[in-house]
Protein backbone atom coordinates (compact mmCIF):
# COMPACT_ATOMS: atom_id res chain seq x y z
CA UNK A 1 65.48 12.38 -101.89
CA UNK A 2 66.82 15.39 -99.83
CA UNK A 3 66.33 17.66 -102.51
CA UNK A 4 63.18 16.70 -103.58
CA UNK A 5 61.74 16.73 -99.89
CA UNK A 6 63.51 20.05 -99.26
CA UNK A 7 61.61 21.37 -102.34
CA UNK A 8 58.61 20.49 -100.89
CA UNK A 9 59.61 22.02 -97.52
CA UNK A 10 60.03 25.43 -99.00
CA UNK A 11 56.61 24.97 -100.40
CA UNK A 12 54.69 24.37 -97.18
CA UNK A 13 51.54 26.86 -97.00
CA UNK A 14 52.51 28.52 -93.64
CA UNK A 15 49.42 28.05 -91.90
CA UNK A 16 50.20 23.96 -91.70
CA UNK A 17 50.62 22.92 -88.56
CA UNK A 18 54.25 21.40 -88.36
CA UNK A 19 54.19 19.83 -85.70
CA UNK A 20 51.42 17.61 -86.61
CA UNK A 21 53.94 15.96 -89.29
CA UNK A 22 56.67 16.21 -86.68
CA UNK A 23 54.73 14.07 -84.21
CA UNK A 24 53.85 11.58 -86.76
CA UNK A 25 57.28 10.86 -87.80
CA UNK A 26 58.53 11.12 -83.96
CA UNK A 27 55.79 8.39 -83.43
CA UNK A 28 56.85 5.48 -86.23
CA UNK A 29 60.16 6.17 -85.66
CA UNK A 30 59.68 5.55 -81.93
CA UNK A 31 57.72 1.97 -82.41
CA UNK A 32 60.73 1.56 -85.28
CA UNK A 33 63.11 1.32 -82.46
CA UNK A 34 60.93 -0.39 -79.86
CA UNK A 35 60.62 -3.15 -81.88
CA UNK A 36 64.00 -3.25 -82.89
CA UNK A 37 65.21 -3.25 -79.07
CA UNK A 38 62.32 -5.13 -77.38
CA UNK A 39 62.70 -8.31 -79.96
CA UNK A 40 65.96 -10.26 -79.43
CA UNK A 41 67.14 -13.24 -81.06
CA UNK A 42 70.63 -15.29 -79.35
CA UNK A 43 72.15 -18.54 -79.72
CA UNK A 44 71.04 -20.76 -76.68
CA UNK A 45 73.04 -23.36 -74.95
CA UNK A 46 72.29 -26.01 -77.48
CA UNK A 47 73.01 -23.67 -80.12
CA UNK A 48 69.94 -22.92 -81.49
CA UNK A 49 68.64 -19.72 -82.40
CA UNK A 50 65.84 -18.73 -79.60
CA UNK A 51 63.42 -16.06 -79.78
CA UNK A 52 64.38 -13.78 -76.64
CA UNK A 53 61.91 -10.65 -74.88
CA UNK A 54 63.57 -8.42 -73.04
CA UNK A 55 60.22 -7.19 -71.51
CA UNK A 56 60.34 -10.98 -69.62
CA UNK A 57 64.12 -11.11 -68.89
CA UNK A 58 64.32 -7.37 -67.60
CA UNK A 59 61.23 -6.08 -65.72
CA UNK A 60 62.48 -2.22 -65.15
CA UNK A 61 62.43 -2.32 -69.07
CA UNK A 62 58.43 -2.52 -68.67
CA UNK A 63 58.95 1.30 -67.99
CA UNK A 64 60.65 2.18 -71.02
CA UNK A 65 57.01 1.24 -72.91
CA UNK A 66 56.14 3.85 -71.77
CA UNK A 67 57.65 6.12 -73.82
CA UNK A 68 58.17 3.65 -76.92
CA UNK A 69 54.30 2.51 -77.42
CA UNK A 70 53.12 5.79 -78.91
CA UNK A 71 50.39 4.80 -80.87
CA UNK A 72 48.35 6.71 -78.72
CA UNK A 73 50.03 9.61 -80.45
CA UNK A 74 49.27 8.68 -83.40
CA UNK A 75 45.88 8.18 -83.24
CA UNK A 76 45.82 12.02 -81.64
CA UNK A 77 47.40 12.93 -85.15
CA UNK A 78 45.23 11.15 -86.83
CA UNK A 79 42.00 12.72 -85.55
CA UNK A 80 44.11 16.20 -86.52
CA UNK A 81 44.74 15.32 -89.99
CA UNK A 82 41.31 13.40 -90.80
CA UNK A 83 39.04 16.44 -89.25
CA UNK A 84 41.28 18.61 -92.06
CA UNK A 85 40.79 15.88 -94.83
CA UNK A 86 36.91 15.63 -93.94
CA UNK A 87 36.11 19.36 -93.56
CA UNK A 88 38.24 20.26 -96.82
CA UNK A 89 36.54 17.43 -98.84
CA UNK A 90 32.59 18.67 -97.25
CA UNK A 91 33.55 22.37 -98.25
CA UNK A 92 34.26 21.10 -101.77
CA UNK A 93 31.09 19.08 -102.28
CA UNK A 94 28.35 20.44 -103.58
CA UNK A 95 25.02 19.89 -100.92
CA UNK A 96 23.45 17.70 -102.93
CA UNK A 97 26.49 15.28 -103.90
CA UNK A 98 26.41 11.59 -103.51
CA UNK A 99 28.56 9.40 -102.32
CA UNK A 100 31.05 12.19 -100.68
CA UNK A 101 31.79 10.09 -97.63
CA UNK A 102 32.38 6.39 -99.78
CA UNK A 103 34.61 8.22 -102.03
CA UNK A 104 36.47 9.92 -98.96
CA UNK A 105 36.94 6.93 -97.33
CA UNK A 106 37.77 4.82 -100.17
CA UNK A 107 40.57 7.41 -100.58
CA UNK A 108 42.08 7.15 -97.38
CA UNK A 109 42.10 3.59 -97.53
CA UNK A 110 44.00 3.69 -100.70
CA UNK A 111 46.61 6.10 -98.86
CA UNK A 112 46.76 3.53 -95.97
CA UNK A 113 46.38 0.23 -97.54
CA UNK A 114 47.87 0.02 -101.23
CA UNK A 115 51.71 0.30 -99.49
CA UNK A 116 50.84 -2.66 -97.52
CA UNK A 117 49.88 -5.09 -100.64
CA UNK A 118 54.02 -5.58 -101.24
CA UNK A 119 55.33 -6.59 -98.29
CA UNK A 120 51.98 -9.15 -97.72
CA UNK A 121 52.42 -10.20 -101.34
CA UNK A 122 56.36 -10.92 -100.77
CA UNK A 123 55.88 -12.52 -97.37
CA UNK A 124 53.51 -15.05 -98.77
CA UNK A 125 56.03 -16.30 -101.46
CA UNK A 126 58.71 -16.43 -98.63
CA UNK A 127 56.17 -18.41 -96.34
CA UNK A 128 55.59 -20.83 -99.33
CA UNK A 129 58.91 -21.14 -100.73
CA UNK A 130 60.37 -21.87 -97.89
CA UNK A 131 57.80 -24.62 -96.44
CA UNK A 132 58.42 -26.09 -100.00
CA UNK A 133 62.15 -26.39 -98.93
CA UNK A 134 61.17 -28.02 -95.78
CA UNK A 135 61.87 -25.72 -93.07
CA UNK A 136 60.00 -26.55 -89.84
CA UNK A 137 56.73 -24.57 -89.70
CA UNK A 138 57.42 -23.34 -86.32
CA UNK A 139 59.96 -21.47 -88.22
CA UNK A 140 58.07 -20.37 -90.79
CA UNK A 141 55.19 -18.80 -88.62
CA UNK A 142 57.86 -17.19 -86.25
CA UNK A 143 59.24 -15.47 -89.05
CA UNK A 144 56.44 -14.48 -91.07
CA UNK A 145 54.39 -13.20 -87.35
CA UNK A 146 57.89 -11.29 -86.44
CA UNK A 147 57.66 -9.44 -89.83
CA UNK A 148 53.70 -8.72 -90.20
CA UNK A 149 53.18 -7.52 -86.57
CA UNK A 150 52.38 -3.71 -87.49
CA UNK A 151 49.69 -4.76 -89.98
CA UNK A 152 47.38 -5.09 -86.59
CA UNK A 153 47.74 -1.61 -86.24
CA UNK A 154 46.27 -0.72 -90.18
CA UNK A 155 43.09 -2.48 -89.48
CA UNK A 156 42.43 -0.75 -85.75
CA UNK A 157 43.50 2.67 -87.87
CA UNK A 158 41.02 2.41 -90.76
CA UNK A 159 37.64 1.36 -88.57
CA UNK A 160 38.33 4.67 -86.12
CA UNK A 161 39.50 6.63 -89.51
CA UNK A 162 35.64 5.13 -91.26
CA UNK A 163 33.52 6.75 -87.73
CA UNK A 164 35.66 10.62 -88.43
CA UNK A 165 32.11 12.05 -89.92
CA UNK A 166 30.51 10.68 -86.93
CA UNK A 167 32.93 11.42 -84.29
CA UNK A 168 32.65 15.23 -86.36
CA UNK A 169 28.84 15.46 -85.05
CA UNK A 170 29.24 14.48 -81.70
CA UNK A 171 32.32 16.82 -81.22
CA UNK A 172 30.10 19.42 -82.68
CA UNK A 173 27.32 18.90 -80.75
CA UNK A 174 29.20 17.52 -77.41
CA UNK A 175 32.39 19.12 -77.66
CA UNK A 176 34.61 17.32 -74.30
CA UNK A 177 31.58 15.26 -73.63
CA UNK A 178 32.31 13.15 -77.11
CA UNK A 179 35.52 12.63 -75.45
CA UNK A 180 34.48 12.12 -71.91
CA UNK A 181 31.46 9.67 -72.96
CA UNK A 182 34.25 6.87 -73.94
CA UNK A 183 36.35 6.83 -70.51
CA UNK A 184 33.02 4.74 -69.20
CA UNK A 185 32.69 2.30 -71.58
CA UNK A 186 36.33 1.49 -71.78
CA UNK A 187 36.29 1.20 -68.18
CA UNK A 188 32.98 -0.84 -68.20
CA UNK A 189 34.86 -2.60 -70.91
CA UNK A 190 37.85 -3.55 -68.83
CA UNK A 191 34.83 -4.49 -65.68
CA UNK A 192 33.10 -7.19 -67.81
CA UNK A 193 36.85 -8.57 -68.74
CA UNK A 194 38.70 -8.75 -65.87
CA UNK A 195 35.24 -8.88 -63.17
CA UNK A 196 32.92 -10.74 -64.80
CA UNK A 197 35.24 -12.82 -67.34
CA UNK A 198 34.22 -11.86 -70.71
CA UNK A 199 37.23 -11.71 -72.50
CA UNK A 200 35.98 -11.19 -75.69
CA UNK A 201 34.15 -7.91 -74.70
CA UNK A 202 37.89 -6.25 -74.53
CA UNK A 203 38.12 -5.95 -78.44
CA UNK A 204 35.21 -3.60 -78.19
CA UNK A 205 38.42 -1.43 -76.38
CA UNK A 206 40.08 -1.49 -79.83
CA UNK A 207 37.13 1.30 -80.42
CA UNK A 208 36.52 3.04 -77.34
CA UNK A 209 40.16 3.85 -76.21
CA UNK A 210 41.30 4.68 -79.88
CA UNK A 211 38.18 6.77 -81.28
CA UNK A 212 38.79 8.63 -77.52
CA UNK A 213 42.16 9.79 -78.41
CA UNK A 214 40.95 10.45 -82.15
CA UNK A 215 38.40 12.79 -80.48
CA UNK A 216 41.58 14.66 -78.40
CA UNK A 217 43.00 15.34 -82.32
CA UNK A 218 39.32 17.21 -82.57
CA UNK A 219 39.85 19.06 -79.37
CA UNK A 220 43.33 19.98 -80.17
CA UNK A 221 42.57 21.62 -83.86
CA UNK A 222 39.83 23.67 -82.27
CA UNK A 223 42.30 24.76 -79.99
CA UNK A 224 41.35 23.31 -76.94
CA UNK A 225 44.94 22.67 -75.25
CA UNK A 226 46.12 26.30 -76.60
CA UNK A 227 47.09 27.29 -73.40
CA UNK A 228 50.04 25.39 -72.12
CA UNK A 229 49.22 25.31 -68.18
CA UNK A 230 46.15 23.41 -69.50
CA UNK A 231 48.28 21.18 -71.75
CA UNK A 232 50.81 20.59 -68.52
CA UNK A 233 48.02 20.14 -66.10
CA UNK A 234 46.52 17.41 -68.11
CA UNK A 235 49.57 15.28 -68.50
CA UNK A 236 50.33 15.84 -64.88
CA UNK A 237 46.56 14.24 -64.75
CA UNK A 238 46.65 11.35 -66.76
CA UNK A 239 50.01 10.28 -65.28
CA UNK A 240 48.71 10.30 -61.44
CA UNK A 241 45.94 8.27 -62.89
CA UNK A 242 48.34 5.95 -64.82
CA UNK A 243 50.52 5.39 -61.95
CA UNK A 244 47.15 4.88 -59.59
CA UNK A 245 46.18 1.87 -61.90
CA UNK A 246 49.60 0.30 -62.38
CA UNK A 247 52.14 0.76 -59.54
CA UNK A 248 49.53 0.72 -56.90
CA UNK A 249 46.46 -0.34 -59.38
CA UNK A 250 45.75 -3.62 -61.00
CA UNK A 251 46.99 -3.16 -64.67
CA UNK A 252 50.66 -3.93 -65.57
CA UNK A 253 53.12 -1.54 -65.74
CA UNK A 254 54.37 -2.48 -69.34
CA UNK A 255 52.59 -1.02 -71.95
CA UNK A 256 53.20 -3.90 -74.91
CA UNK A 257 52.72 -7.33 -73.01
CA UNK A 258 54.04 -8.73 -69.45
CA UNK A 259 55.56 -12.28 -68.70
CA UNK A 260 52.12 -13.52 -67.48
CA UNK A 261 50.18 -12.73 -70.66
CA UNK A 262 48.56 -10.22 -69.76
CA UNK A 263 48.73 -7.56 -72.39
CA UNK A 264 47.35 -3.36 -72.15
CA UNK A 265 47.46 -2.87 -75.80
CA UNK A 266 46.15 -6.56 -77.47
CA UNK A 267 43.55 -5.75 -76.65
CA UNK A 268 43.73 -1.86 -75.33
CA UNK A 269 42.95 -1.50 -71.29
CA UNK A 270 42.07 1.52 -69.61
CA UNK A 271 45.89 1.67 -68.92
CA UNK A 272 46.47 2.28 -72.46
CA UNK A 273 43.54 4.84 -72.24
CA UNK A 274 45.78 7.08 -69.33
CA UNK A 275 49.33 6.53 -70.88
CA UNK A 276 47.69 7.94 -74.19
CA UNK A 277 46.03 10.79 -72.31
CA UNK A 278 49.33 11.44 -70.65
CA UNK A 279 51.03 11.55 -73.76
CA UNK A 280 48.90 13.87 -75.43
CA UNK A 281 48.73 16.30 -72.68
CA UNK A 282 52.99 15.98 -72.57
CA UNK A 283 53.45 16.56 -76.59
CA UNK A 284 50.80 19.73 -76.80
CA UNK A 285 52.61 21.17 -74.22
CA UNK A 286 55.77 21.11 -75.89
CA UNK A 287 53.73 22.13 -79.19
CA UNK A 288 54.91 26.01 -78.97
CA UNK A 289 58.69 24.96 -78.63
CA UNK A 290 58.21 22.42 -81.11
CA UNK A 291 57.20 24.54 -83.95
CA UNK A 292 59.42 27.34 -82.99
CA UNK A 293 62.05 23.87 -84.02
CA UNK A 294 60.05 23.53 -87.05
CA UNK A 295 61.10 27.21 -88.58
CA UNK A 296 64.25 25.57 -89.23
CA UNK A 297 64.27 24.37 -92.91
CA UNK A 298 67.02 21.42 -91.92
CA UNK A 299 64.75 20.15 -89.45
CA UNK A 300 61.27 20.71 -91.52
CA UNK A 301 62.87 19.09 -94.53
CA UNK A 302 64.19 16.33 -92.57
CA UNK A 303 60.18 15.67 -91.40
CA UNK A 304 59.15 16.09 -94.75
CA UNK A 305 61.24 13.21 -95.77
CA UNK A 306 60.32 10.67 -92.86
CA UNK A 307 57.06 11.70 -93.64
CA UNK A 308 57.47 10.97 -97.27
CA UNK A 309 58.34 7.49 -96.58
CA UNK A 310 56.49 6.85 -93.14
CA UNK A 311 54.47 3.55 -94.43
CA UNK A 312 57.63 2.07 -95.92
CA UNK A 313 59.52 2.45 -92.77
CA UNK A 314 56.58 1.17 -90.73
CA UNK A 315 55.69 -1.80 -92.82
CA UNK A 316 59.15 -3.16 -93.48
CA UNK A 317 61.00 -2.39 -90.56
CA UNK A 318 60.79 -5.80 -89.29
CA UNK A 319 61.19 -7.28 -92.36
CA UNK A 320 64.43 -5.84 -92.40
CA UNK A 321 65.16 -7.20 -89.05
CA UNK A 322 63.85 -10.75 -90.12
CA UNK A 323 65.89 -10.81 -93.28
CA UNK A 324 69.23 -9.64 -91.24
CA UNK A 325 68.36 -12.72 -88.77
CA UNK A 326 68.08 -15.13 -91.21
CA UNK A 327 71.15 -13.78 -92.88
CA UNK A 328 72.94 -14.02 -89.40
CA UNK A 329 71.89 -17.23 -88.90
CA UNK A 330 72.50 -19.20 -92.33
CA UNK A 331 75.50 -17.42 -93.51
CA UNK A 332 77.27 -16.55 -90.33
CA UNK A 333 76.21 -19.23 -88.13
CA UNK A 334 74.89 -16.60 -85.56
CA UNK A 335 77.73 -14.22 -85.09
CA UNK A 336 76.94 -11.71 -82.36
CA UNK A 337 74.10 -13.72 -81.17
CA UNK A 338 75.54 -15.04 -78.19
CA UNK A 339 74.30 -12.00 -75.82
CA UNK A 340 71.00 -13.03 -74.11
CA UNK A 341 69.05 -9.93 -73.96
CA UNK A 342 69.39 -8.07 -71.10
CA UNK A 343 72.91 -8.53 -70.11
CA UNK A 344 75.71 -5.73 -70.50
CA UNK A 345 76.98 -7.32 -73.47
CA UNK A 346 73.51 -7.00 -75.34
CA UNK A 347 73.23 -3.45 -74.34
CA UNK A 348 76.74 -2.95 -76.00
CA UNK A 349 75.78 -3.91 -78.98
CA UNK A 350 72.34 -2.52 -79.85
CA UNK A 351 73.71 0.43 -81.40
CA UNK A 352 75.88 -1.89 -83.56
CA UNK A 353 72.60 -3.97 -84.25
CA UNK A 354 70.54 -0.69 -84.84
CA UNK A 355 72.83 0.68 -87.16
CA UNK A 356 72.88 -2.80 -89.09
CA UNK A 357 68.95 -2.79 -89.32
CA UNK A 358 69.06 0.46 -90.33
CA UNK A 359 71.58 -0.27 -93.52
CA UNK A 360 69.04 -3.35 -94.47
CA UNK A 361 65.77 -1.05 -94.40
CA UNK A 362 67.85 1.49 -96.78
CA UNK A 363 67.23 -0.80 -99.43
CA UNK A 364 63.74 -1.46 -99.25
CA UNK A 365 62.93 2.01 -99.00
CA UNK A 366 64.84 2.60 -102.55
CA UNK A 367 62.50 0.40 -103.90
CA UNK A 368 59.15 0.65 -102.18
CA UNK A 369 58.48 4.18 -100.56
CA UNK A 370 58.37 5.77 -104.36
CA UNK A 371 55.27 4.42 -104.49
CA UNK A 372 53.23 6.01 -101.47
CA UNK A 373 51.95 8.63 -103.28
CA UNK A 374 51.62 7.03 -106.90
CA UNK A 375 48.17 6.04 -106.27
CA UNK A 376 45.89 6.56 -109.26
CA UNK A 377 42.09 7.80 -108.62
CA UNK A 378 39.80 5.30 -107.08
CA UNK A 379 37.90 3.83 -109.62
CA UNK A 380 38.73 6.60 -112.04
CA UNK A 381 36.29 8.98 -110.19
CA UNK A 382 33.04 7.22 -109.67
CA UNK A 383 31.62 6.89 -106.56
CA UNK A 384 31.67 3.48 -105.14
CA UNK A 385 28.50 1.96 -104.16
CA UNK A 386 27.99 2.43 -100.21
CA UNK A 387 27.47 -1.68 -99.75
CA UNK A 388 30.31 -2.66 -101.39
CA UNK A 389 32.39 0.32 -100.00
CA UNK A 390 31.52 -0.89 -96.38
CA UNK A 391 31.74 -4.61 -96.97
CA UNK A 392 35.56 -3.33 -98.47
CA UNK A 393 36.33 -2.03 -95.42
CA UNK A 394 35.28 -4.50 -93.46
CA UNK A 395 37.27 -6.82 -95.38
CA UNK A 396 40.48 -5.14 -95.80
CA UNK A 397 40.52 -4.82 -91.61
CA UNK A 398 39.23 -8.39 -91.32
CA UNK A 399 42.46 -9.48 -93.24
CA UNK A 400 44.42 -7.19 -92.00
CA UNK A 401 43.79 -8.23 -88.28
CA UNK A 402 43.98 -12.00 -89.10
CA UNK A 403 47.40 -11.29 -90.97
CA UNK A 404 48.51 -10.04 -86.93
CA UNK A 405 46.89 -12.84 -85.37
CA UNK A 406 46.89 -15.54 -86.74
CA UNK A 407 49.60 -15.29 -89.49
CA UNK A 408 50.08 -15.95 -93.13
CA UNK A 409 51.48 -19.16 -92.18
CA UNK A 410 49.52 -22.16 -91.66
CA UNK A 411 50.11 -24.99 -89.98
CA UNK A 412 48.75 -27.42 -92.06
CA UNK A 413 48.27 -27.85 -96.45
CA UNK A 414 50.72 -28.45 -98.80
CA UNK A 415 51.10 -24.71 -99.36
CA UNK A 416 51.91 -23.38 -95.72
CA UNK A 417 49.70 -20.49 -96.47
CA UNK A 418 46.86 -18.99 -95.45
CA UNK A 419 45.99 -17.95 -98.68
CA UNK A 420 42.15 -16.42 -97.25
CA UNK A 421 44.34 -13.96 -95.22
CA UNK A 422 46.14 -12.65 -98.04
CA UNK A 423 42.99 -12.25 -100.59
CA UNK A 424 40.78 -10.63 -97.61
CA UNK A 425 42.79 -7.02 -98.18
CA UNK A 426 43.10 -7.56 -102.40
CA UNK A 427 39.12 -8.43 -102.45
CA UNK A 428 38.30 -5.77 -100.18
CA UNK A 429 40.67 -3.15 -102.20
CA UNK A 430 38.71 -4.32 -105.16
CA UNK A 431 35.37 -4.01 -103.77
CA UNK A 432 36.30 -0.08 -103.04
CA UNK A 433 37.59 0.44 -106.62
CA UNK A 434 41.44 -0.21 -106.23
CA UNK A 435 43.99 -2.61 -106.40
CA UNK A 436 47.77 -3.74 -106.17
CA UNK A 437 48.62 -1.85 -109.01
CA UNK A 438 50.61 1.56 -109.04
CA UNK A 439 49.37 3.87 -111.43
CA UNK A 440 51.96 7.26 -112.00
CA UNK A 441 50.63 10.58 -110.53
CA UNK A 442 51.68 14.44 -110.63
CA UNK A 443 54.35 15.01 -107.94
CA UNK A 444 51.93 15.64 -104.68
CA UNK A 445 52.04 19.57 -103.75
CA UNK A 446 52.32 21.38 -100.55
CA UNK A 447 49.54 20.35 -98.86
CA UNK A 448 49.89 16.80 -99.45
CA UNK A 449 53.42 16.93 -97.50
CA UNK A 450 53.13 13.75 -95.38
């Protein structure tokens, strides 16, 4: 895998921006770890295997969200990368071509969404084999919610990725103002929520704080945060404003979820809004060092490869940590459990723990990251028709997000699956011309480098 990725290294056009790829794999690698160290299972006093937080037993560890919930940063990379995937595929097309937006977006659902049919496909036959063997269905959901959690992220990721032509024409036309224009309706957002008690306004968040950032990935390609005293002033910005809202504001000061329920990112507050703004301004700043790092063909290569298998990592990551759980827990009767997160002793042995998690993901990868880039051509070149394109879409995200919320696991049927949730993605996959199926392609060039 080293050689292959260093191969494609050497063949990077020099006028891609490294540190686009850097960031990305810097991002998944950072939730990768957050998860890994937020969720902790022990042995309780009745010795049974409880489902710890550290976020509720350790409140200084709300500040450490801070740097692991980077999805913010992603979404700033994403707006990079889709303004280069939109412009390149509009130069290509001829004026009067049809369909040139279905068939992008059809593509870069593929890219996103065909790596995620596996691990939903697998966790489904887990869920039902083992309610058939009569494990409680407590159980069940716990495991199958602790292992499907990033799928919530997919479905946020492909609505804002569907709006890039539009977000295109009002950063054309608006330039800051198409980023400014969605600070007031998050925070109107947030007023109907928390004021007026509408609490199923704050989804509308899930658009208004995320397309925002996608917009900064606009500002930053046309060189907007060249300079670096503009870069360093907004990040010293965003986190006066951040630390307005939370230490002496009304929003939490975790980032993920607090011990009262109350959570900035499910759905996103204007919190979330800042700490992504802060972000931003922090890793442009550090853009000129960071691509200076980049030169280095070690260090490119090794970003080539994360980037190589970036959906693998993120989609099994927990399943890895599930599986090593279970394995913990049937096998071994809980060794190393006893620590209640926290305490010294738990802190001792993360790295131990991190390293294990790490050894169980190895495999997985082997068998499933191969296939990010086999994708064969969506429906063998024909443009979709826009309906069913859109009604694909909306399906794929509708099963994506009920996957997160509600689970694959159901409570009641002979089953113990959801079996709507699963087809949702599949149906919507087929309705834009694709499927579960990996179909062998040419070895992806240069460009296509994460």
């Amino acid at each position: 895998m080293w050689s292959k990725a260093r191969e494609l290294a050497e063949m990077t056009p020099p006028e891609r921006n490294r540190w686009v790829d850097f960031l990305r794999a810097v991002s998944i690698m950072a939730v990768v770890v957050g998860h890994w160290m937020m969720a902790g299972l022990y042995v309780g006093a009745d010795g049974q295997l409880q489902r710890g937080d550290l976020l509720t037993v350790a409140p200084w560890a709300h500040w450490l969200t801070w740097g692991f919930q980077v999805m913010p940063v992603f979404f700033l990379v994403g707006g990079y990368a889709n303004q280069v995937s939109w412009a390149a595929t509009t130069a290509k097309a001829a004026p009067d071509q049809p369909g040139v937006y279905r068939d992008w977006l059809a593509s870069r659902v593929q890219r996103l969404v065909t790596p995620t049919f596996p691990v939903l496909l697998l966790w489904a036959a887990l869920a039902l084999a083992m309610t058939q063997a009569g494990l409680p269905r407590a159980q069940v959901r716990m495991a199958t919610e602790a292992a499907l959690i990033p799928v919530w992220f997919l479905a946020v990721y492909l609505l804002v990725t569907a709006f890039t032509p539009l977000a295109q024409r009002l950063w054309t036309r608006l330039g800051w103002g198409s980023f400014a224009l969605f600070v007031p309706l998050a925070m109107v957002t947030d007023w109907l929520r928390f004021v007026h008690d509408v609490p199923w306004i704050g989804f509308a968040n899930f658009l208004w704080v995320f397309i925002g950032l996608h917009q900064l990935g606009f500002a930053w390609r046309a060189g907007r945060f060249g300079r670096q005293w503009f870069a360093w002033g907004w990040f010293a910005v965003s986190l006066a404003i951040l630390v307005a809202i939370t230490v002496y504001g009304f929003y939490p000061v975790s980032m993920v979820s607090a011990p009262d329920g109350f959570s900035n990112s499910l759905p996103p507050t204007l919190a979330l809004f800042a700490l992504g703004c802060m972000q931003v301004g922090l890793v442009l700043a550090l853009e000129p060092a960071g691509r200076r790092m980049l030169e280095s063909v070690r260090v490119w290569t090794a970003t080539v490869l994360m980037n190589g298998m970036i959906m693998t990592v993120f989609l099994w990551h927990l399943t890895a940590f599930v599986l090593v759980m279970a394995a913990d827990w049937l096998l071994l009767g809980g060794w190393g459990l006893e620590p209640v997160p926290g305490t010294g002793p738990w802190w001792v042995t993360r790295p131990l723990w991190i390293v294990i998690y790490v050894i169980a993901l190895l495999p997985l990868i082997a068998i499933f990251a191969r296939h990010e880039r086999s994708f064969g051509p969506v429906r063998g070149g024909r443009t979709v028709p826009r309906l069913r394109a859109v009604l694909g879409v909306l399906a794929i995200c509708a099963g994506l997000g009920a996957t997160a919320g509600l689970t694959i696991a159901s409570p009641e049927g002979v089953s113990g699956v959801r079996w709507w949730v699963i087809a949702l993605p599949l149906v919507g996959a087929a309705l834009m011309g694709f499927g579960p199926v990996y179909f062998p392609r040419q070895r992806p060039d240069a460009n296509e480098v994460a």
